[in-house]
Protein backbone atom coordinates (compact mmCIF):
# COMPACT_ATOMS: atom_id res chain seq x y z
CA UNK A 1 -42.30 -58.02 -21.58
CA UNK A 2 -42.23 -61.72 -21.27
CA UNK A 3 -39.63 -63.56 -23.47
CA UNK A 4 -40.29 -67.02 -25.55
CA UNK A 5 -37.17 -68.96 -26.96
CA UNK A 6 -38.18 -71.09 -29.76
CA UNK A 7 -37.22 -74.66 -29.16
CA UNK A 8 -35.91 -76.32 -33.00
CA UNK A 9 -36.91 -79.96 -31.60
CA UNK A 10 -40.39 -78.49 -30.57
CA UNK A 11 -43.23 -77.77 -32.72
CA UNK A 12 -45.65 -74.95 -31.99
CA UNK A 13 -49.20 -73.08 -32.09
CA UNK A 14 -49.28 -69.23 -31.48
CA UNK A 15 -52.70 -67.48 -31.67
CA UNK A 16 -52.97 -63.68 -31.78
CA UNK A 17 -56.44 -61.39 -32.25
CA UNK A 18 -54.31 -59.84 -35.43
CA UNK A 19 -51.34 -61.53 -37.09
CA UNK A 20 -49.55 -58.92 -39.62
CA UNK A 21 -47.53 -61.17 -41.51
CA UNK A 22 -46.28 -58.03 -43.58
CA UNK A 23 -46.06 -59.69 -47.06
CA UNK A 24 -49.57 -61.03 -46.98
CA UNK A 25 -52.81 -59.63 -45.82
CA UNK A 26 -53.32 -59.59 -42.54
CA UNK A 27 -55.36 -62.50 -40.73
CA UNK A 28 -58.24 -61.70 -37.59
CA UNK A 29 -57.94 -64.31 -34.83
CA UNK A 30 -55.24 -66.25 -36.64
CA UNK A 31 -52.58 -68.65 -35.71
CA UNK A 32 -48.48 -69.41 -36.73
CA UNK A 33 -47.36 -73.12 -37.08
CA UNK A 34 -44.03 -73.52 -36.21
CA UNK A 35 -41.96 -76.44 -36.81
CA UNK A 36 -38.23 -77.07 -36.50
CA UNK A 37 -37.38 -73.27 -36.00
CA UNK A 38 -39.02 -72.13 -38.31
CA UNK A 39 -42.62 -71.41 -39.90
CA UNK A 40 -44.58 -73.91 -41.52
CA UNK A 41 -48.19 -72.21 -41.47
CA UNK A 42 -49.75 -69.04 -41.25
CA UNK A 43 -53.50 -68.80 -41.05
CA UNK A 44 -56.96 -68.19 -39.63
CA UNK A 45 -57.08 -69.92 -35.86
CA UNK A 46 -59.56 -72.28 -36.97
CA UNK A 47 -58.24 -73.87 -39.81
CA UNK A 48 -55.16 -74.56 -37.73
CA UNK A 49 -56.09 -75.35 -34.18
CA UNK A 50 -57.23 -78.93 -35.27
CA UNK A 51 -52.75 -79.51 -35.32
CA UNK A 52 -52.47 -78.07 -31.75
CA UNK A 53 -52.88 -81.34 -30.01
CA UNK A 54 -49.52 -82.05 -32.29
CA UNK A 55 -47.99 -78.83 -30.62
CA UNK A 56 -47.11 -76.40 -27.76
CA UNK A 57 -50.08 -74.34 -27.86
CA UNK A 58 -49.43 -70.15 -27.50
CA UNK A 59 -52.79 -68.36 -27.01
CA UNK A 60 -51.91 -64.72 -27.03
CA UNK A 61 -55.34 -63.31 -26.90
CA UNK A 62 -55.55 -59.94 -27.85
CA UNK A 63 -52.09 -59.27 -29.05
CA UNK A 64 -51.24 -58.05 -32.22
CA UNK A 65 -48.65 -60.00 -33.85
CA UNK A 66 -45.70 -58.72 -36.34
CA UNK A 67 -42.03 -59.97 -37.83
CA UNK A 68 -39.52 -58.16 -35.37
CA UNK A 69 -38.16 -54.12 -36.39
CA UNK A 70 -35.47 -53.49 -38.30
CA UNK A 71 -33.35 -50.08 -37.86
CA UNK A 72 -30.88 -50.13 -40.63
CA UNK A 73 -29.03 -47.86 -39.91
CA UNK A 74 -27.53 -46.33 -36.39
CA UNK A 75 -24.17 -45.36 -34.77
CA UNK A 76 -24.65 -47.13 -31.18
CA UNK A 77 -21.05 -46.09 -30.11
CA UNK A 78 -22.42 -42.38 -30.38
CA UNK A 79 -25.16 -43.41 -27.65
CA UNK A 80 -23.53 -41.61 -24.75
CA UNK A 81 -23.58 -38.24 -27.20
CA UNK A 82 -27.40 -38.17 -26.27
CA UNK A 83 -29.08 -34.77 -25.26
CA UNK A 84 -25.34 -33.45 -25.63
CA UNK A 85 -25.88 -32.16 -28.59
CA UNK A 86 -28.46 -29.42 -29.80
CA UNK A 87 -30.59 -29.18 -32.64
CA UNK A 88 -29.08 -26.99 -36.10
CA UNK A 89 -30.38 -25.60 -38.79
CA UNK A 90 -26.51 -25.89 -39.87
CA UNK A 91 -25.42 -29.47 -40.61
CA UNK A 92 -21.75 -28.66 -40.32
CA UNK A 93 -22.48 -26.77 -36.72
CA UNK A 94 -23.90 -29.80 -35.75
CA UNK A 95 -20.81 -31.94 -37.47
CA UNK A 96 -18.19 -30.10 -35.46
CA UNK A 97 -19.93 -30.53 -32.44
CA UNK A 98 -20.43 -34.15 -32.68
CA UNK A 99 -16.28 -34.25 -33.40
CA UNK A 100 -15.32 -31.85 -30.39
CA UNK A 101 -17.68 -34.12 -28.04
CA UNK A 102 -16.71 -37.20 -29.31
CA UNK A 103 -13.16 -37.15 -28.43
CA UNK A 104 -14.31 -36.31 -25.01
CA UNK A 105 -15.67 -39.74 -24.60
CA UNK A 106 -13.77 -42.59 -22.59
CA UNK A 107 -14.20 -45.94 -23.77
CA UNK A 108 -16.37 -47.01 -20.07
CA UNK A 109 -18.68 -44.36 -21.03
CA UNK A 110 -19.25 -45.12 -24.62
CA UNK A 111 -19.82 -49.10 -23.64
CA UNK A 112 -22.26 -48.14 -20.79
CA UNK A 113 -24.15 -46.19 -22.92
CA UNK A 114 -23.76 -47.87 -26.26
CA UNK A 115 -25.56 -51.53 -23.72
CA UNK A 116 -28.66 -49.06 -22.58
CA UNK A 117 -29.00 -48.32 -26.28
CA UNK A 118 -28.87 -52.24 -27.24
CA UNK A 119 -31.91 -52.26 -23.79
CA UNK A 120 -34.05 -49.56 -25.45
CA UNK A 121 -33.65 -51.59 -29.31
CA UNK A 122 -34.89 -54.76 -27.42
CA UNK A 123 -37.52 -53.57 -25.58
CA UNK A 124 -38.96 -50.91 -28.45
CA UNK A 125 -39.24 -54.60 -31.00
CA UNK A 126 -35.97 -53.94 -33.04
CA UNK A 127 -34.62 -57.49 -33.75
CA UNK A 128 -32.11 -56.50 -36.44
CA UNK A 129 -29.64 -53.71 -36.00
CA UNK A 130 -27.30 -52.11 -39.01
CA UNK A 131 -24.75 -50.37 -36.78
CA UNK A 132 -21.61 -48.31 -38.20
CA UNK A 133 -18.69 -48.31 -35.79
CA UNK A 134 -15.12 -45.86 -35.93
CA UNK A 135 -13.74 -48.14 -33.36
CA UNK A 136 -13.95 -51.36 -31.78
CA UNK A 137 -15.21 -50.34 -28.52
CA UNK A 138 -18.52 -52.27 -28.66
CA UNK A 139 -18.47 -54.51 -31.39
CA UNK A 140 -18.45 -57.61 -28.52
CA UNK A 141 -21.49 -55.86 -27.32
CA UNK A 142 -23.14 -56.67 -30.54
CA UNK A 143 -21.16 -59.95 -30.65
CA UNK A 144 -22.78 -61.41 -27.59
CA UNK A 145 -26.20 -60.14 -28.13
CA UNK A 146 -29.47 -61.41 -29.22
CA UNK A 147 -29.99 -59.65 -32.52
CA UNK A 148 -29.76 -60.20 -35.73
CA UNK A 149 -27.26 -57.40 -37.94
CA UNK A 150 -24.11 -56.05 -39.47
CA UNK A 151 -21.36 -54.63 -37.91
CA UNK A 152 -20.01 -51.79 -40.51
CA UNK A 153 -16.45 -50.73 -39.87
CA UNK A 154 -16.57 -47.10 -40.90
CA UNK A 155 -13.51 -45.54 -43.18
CA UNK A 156 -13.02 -41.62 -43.45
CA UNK A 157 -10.17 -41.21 -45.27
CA UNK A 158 -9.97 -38.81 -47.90
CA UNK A 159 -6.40 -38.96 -49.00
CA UNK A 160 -6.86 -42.68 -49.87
CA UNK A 161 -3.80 -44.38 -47.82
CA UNK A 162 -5.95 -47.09 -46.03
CA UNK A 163 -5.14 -50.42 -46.84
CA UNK A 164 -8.13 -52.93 -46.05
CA UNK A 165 -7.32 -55.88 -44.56
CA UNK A 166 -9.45 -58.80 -44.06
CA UNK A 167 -12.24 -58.78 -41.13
CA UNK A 168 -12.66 -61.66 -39.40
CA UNK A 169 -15.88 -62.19 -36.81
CA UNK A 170 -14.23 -64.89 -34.50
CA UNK A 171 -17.83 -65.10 -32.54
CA UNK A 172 -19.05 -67.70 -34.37
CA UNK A 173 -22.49 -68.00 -32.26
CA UNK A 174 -22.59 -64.72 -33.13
CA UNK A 175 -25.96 -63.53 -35.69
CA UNK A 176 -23.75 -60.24 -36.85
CA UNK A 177 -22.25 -59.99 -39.77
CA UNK A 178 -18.83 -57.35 -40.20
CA UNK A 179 -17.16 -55.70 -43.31
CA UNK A 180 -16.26 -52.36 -44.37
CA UNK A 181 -18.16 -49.03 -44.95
CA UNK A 182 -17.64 -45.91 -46.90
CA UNK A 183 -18.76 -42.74 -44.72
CA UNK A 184 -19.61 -40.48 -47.49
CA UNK A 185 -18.26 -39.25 -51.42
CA UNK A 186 -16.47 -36.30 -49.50
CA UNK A 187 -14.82 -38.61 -46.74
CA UNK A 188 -13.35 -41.42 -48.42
CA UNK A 189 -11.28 -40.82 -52.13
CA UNK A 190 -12.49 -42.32 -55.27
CA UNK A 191 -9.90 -45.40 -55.93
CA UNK A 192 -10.58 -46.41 -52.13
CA UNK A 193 -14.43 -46.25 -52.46
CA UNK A 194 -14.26 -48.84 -55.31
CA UNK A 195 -11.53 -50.93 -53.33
CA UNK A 196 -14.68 -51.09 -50.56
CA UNK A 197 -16.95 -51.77 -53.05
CA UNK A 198 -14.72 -54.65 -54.07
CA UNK A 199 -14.12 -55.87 -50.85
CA UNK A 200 -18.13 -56.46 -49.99
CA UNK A 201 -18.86 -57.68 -53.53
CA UNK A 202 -16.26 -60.23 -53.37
CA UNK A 203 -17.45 -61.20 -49.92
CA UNK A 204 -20.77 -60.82 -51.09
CA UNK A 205 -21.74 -58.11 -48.36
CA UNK A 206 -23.22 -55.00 -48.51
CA UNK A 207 -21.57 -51.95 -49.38
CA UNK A 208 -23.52 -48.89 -47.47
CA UNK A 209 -22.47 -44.97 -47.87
CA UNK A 210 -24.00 -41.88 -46.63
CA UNK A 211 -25.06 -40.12 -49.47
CA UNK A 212 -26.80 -36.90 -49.95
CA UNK A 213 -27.45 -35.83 -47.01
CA UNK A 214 -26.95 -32.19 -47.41
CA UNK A 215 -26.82 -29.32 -49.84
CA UNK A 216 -23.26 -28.60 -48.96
CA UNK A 217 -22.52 -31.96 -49.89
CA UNK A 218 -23.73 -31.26 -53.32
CA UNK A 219 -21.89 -28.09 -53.36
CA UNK A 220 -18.78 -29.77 -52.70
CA UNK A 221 -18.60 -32.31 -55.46
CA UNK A 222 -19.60 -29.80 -58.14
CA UNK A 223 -17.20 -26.58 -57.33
CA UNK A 224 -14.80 -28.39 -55.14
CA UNK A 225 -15.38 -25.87 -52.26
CA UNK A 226 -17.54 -25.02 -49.32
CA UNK A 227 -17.54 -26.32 -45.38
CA UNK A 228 -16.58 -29.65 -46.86
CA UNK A 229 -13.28 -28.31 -48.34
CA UNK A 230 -12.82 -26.12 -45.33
CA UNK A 231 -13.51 -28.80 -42.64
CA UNK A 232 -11.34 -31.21 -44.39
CA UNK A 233 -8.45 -29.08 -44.65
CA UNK A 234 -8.90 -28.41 -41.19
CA UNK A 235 -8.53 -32.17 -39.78
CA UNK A 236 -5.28 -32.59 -41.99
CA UNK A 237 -7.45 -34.91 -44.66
CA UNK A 238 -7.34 -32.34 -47.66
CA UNK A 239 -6.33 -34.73 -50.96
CA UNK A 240 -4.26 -32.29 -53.32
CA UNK A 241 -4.84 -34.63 -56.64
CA UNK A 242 -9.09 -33.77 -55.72
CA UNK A 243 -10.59 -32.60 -58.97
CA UNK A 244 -14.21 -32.22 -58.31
CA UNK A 245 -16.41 -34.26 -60.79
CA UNK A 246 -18.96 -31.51 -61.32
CA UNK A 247 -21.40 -34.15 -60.52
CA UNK A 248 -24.26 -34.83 -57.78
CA UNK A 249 -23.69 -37.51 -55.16
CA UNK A 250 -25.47 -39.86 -56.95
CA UNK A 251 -24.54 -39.55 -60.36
CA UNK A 252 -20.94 -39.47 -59.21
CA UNK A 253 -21.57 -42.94 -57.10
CA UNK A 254 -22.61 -44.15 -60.19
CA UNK A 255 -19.97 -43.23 -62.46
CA UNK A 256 -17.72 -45.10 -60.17
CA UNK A 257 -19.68 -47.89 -60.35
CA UNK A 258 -20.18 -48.36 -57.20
CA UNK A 259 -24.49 -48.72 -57.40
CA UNK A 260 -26.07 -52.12 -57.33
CA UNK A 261 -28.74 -54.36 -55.79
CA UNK A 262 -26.39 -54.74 -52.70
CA UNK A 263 -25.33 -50.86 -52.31
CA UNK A 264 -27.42 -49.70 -49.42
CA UNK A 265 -27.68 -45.91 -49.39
CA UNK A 266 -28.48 -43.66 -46.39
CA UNK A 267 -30.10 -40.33 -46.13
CA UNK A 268 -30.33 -39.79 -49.91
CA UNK A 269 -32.47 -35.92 -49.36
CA UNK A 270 -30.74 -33.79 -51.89
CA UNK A 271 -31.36 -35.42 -55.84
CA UNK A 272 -32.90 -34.35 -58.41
CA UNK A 273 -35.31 -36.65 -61.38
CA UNK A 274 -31.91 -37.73 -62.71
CA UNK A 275 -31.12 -39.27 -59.89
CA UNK A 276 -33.77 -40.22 -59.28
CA UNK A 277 -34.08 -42.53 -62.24
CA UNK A 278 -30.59 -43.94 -61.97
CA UNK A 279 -31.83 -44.80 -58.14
CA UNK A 280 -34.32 -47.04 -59.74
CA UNK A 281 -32.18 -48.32 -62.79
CA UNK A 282 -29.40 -49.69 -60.58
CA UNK A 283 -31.87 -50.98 -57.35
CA UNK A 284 -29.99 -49.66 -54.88
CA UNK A 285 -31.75 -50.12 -51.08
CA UNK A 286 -32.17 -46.15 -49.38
CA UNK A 287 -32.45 -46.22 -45.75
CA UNK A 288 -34.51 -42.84 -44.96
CA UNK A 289 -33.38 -41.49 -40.78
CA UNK A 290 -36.05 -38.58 -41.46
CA UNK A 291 -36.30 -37.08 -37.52
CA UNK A 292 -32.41 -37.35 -38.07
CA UNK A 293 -32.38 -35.35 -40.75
CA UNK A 294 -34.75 -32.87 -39.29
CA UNK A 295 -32.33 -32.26 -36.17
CA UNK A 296 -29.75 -31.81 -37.69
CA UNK A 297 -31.17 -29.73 -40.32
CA UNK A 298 -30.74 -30.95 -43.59
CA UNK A 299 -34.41 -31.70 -45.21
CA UNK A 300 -36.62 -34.41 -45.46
CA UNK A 301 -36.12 -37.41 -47.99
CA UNK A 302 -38.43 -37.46 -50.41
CA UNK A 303 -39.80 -40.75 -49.49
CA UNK A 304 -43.06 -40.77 -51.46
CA UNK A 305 -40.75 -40.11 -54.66
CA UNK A 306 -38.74 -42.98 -53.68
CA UNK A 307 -42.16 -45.12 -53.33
CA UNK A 308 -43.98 -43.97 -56.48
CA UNK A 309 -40.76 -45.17 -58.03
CA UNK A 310 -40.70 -48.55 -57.10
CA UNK A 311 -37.42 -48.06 -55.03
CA UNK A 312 -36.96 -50.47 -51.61
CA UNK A 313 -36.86 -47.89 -48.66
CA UNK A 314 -35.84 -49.33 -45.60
CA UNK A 315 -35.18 -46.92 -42.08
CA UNK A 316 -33.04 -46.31 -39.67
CA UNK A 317 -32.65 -44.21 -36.86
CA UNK A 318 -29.06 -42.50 -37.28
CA UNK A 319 -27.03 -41.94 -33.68
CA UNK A 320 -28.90 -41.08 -30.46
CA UNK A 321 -26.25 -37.72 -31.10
CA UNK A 322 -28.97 -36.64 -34.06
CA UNK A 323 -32.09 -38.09 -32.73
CA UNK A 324 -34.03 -38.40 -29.34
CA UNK A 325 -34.55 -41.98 -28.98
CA UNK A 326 -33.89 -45.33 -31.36
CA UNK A 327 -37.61 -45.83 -31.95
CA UNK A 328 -38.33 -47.32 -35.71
CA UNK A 329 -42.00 -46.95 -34.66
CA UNK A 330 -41.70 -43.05 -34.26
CA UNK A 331 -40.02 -43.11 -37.98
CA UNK A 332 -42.83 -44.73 -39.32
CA UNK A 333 -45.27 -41.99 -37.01
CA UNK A 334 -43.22 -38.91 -38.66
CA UNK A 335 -43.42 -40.63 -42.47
CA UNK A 336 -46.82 -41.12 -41.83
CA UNK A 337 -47.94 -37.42 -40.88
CA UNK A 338 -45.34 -36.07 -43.84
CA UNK A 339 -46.70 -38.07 -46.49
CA UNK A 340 -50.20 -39.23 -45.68
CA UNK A 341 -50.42 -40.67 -49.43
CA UNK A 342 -48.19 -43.73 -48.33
CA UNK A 343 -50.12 -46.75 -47.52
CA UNK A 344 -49.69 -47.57 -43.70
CA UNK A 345 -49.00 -51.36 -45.10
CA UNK A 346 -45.82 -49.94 -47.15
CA UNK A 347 -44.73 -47.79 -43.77
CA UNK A 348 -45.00 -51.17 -42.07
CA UNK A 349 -42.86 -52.91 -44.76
CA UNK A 350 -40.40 -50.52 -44.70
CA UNK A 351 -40.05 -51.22 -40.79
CA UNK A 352 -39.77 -55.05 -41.11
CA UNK A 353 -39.53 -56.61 -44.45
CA UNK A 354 -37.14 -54.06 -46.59
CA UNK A 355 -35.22 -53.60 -43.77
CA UNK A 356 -34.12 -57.86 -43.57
CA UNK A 357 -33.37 -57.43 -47.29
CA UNK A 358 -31.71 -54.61 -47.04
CA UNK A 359 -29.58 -56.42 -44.84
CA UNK A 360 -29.09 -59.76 -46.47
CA UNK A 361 -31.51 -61.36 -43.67
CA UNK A 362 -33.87 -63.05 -46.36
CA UNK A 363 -35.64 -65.01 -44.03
CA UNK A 364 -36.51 -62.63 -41.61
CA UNK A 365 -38.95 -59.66 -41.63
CA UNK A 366 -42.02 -61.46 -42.38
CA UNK A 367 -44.22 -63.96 -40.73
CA UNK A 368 -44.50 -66.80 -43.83
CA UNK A 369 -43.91 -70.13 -44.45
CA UNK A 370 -39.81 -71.17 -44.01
CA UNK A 371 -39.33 -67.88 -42.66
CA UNK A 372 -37.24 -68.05 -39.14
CA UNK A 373 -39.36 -66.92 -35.93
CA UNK A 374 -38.21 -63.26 -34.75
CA UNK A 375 -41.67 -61.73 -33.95
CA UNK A 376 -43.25 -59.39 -31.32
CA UNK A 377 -46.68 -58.86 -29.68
CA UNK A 378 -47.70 -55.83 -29.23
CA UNK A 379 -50.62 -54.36 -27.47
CA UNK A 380 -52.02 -50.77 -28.37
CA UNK A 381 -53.03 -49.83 -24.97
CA UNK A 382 -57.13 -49.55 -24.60
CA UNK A 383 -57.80 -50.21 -28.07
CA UNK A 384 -58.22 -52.91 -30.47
CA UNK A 385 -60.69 -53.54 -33.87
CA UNK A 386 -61.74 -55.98 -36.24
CA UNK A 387 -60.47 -53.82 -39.23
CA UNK A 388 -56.88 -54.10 -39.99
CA UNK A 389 -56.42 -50.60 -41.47
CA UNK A 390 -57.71 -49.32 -38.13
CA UNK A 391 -55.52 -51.09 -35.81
CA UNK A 392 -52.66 -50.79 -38.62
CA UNK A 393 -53.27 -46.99 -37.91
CA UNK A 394 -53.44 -47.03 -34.08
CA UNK A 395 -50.18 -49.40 -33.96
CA UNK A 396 -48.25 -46.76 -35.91
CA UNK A 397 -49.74 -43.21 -34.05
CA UNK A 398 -50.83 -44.48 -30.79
CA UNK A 399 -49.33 -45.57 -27.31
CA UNK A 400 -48.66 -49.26 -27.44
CA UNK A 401 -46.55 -51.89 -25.36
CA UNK A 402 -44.49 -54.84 -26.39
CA UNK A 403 -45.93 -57.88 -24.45
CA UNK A 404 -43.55 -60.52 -26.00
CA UNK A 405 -40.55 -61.28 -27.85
CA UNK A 406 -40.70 -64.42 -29.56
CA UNK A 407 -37.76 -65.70 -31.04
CA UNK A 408 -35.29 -69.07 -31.78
């Protein structure tokens, strides 16, 4: 994969066989004019080759060029967890054996293993990462890195002591931002998930949960019992004063107020038409982990709901301890084959675009005018057409290599 740095004092010409800007159609044999950093231009080659004798000129031949991957959502300090962990059809199996491993872990290991993971995102065309951390093993990691993302400091604490103090990110080269996270309603108690939500609003960050993810999660905030209330008592973190609001995740989420345009949900299988509409009247942002979910064996999101809806669904990976590999481009492979009815455009969108929102990146995920330059050019290996839902297909479902990184 051959890297190109952006210079700001430079301007260029890139031409690609395919350009997918993502929020626009996509353009056969077209060209990106860049200028100061950032785009100035996208069009057909020909319109805009008459300005390359004003610029570096990029010829890219039969690439196929895109905005950069998002994965919204992953735990990177769970990295070294990989292949440690089987498959359940038992969520809470596979919860207490991601706790009993965990604490196995030395901090060398996790780091090692937490960089490789940071190697695969590069290489696979991620260019902005939403990673939750319990620690601050690798947050430098991220720190010193190339990517774009948030660093979300993780709080499980059901009893509601935690006191939140301010986070600082003393990196200030650094393209992450930090602030707090909620784990889920059954981690974190009620007063202290609207002190996070206060926090991020105030700081005008993001305020991302876990939410819905299983059916004993449902359980638990309706009777007040189940694995939750068994597995909580057993790690000390039972809250006496609980009184369960005989609601569903969502519902009880919203009675706290804590749904807005800047709540980012993940998972979100388990909701009914209710919920559903109170998704769409508060425009929350879902991130769907769907081969997550399958492995650890809590149900598929339903996705095309979400879409038919009108509500932004962005994805994520979860932790290399529920999935095989950090690839956004097998996400959008498994979406694909569950719900065929989903324009491949929208998969794509979901991949790049609603992803950068998601995370408060506005100008990144597309490739259009006064939009930064974070793209990659891939090549789908033996294959390549002049119709864009073709190659759109192949890109998604068939073997393909990232050529280039180009980014400022």
């Amino acid at each position: 994969m051959q890297e190109i740095r952006i210079q700001p004092f430079r301007n260029y010409l890139i031409r690609a066989k395919w350009i997918f800007p993502v929020i626009s159609s996509p353009i056969f044999d077209g060209a990106v004019e860049i200028k100061g950093g950032r785009i100035t231009r996208v069009d057909k080659f020909k319109i805009l080759k008459k300005e390359k004798t004003h610029a570096e000129f990029l010829d890219l031949e039969e690439i196929i060029l895109l905005p950069c991957l998002v994965n919204v959502h992953t735990h990177l300090e769970l990295s070294a967890l990989r292949f440690k962990i089987l498959p359940s059809s038992n969520f809470f199996i596979w919860v207490k054996s991601v706790i009993e491993k965990k604490q196995k872990l030395k901090p060398e290991e996790i780091r090692r293993y937490a960089y490789l993971s940071l190697v695969e995102l590069w290489y696979d065309g991620v260019g902005i990462i939403g990673d939750v951390e319990n620690n601050s093993i690798i947050s430098d990691l991220l720190l010193q890195s190339p990517f774009y993302g948030y660093i979300f400091k993780e709080i499980l604490d059901f009893k509601g002591t935690y006191k939140l103090r301010e986070i600082k990110n003393l990196n200030t080269n650094s393209k992450f931002k930090i602030t707090y996270s909620a784990h889920a309603p059954y981690t974190v108690a009620p007063l202290l998930l609207q002190a996070i939500k206060s926090y991020n609003k105030k700081r005008k960050r993001i305020f991302t949960i876990h939410c819905a993810e299983s059916p004993e999660e449902v359980e638990f905030l309706i009777t007040g019992e189940g694995p939750i209330a068994e597995l909580l008592k057993e790690r000390g973190q039972w809250n006496k004063s609980f009184v369960p609001p005989k609601l569903t995740p969502v519902k009880y989420l919203d009675k706290l107020n804590l749904l807005d345009k800047d709540t980012l949900l993940i998972h979100v299988i388990h909701v009914s038409e209710e919920d559903l509409n109170i998704l769409k009247r508060t425009n929350v942002k879902i991130c769907v982990c769907p081969r997550s979910n399958i492995y650890t064996g809590v149900g598929i999101p339903h996705i095309d709901k979400f879409y038919q809806v009108g509500i932004d669904v962005c994805l994520g990976t979860d932790s290399l301890a529920s999935n095989e590999t950090l690839s956004i481009w097998e996400e959008m492979k498994i979406i694909s084959s569950f719900y065929p009815s989903i324009p491949l455009n929208e998969l794509l969108k979901m991949a790049t675009y609603n992803g950068a929102k998601a995370l408060q990146f506005n100008d990144l995920g597309a490739i259009a005018p006064g939009y930064k330059v974070n793209f990659i050019g891939v090549e789908i290996i033996g294959y390549l057409s002049d119709d864009a839902e073709v190659v759109l297909e192949k890109l998604i479902n068939q073997k393909k290599e990232i050529k280039y990184r180009i980014y400022g």
